[in-house]
C-alpha atoms as a PDB file:
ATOM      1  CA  UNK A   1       9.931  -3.174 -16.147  1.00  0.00           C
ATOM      2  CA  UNK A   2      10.938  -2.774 -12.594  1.00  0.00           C
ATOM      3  CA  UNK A   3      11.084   1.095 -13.080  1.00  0.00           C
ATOM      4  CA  UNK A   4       7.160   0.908 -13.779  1.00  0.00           C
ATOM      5  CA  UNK A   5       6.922  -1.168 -10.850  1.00  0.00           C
ATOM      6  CA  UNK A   6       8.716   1.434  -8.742  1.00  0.00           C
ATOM      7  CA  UNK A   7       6.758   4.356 -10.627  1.00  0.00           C
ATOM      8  CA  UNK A   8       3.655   2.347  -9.783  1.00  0.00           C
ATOM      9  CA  UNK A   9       4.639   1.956  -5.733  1.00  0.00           C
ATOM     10  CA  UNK A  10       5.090   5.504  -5.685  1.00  0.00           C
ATOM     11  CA  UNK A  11       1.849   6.788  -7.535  1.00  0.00           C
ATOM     12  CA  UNK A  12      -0.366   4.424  -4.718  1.00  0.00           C
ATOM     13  CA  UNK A  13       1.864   4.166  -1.439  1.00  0.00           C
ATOM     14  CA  UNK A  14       3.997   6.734   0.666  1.00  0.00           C
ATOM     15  CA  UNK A  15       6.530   3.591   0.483  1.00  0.00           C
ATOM     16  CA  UNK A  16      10.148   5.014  -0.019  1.00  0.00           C
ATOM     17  CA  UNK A  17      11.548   3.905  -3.482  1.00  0.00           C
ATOM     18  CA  UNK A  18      15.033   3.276  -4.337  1.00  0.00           C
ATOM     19  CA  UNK A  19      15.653   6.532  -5.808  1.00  0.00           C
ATOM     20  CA  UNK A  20      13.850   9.422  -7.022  1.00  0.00           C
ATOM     21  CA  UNK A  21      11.598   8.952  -9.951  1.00  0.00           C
ATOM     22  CA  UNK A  22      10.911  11.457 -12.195  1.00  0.00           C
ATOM     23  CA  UNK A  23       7.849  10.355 -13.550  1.00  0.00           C
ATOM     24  CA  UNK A  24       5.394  11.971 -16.299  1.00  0.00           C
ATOM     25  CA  UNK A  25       1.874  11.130 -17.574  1.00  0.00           C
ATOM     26  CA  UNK A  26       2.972   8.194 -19.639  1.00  0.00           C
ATOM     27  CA  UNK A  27       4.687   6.397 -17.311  1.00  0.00           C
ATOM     28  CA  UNK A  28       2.113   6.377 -15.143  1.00  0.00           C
ATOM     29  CA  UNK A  29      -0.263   5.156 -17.460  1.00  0.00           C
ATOM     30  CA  UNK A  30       2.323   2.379 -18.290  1.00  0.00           C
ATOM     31  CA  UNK A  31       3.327   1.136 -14.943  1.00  0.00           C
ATOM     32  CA  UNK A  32      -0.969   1.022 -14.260  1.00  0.00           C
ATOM     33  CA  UNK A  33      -0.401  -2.642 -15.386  1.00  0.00           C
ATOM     34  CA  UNK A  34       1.417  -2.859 -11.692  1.00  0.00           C
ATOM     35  CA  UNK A  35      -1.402  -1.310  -9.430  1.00  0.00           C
ATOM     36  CA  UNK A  36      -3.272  -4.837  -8.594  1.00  0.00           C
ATOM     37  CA  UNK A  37       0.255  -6.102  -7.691  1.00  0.00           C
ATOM     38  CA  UNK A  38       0.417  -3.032  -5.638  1.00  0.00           C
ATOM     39  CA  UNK A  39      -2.692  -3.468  -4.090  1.00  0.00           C
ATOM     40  CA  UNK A  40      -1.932  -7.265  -3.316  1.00  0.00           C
ATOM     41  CA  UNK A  41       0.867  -6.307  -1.223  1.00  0.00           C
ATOM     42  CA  UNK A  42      -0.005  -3.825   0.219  1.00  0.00           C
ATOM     43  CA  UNK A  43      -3.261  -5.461   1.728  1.00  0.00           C
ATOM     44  CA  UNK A  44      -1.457  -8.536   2.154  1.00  0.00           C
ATOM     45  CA  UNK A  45       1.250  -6.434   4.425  1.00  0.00           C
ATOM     46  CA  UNK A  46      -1.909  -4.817   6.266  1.00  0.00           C
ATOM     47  CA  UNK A  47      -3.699  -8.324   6.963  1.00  0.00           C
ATOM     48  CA  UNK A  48      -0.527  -9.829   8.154  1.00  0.00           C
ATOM     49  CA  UNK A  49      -0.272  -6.840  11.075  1.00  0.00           C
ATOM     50  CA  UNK A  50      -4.099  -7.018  11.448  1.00  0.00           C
ATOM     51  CA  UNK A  51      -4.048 -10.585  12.046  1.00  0.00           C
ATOM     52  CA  UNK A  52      -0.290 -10.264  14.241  1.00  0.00           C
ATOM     53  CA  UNK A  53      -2.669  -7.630  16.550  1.00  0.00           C
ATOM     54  CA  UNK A  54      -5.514  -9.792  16.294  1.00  0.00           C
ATOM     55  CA  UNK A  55      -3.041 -12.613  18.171  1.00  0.00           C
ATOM     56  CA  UNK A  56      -1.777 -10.300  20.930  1.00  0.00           C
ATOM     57  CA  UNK A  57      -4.734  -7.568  21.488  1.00  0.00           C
ATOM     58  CA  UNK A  58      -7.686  -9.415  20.162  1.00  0.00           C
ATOM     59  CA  UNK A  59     -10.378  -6.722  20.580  1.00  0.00           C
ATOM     60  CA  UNK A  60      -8.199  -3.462  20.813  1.00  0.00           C
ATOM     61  CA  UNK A  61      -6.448  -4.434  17.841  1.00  0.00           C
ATOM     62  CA  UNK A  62      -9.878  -4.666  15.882  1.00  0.00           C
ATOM     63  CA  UNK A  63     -11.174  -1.225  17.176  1.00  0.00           C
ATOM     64  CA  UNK A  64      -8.280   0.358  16.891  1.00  0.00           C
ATOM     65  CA  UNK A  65      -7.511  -1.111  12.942  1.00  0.00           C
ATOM     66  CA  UNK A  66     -11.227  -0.176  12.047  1.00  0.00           C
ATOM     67  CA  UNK A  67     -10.712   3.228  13.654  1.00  0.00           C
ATOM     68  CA  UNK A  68      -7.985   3.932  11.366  1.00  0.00           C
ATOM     69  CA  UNK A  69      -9.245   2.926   8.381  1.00  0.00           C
ATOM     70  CA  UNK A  70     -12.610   4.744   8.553  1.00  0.00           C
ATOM     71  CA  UNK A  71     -10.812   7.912   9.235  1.00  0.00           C
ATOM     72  CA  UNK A  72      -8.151   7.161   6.771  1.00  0.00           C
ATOM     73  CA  UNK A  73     -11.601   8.182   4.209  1.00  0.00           C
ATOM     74  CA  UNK A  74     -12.123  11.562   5.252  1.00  0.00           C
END
């Protein structure tokens, strides 16, 4: 179970994992069960900077934030 958690941070994040993962088409589709966990932390870990910038650099932090993210599309 943790290895499809791991499989699943490294299929939707540049995160490092413990160790390489050699991961096929199945696992994938197994560890999908872990991608809204995924997503939880990883916007959870980008609202905790946003609102740590928000504190310190109230307005840069929010055009700077929304800068990045709207070019993170293209």
């Amino acid at each position: 179970m943790i290895r499809r958690f791991f499989v699943a941070l490294q299929f939707l994040t540049r995160l490092p994992v413990p160790r390489a993962l050699n991961s096929s088409e199945t696992d994938i589709g197994k560890a999908s069960a872990f991608f809204p966990l995924i997503g939880v932390i990883v916007g959870g870990g980008a609202a905790l900077v946003f609102g740590a910038l928000q504190r310190v650099l109230p307005l840069p932090a929010t055009i700077f934030l929304r800068n990045c993210v709207r070019d993170a599309h293209y």
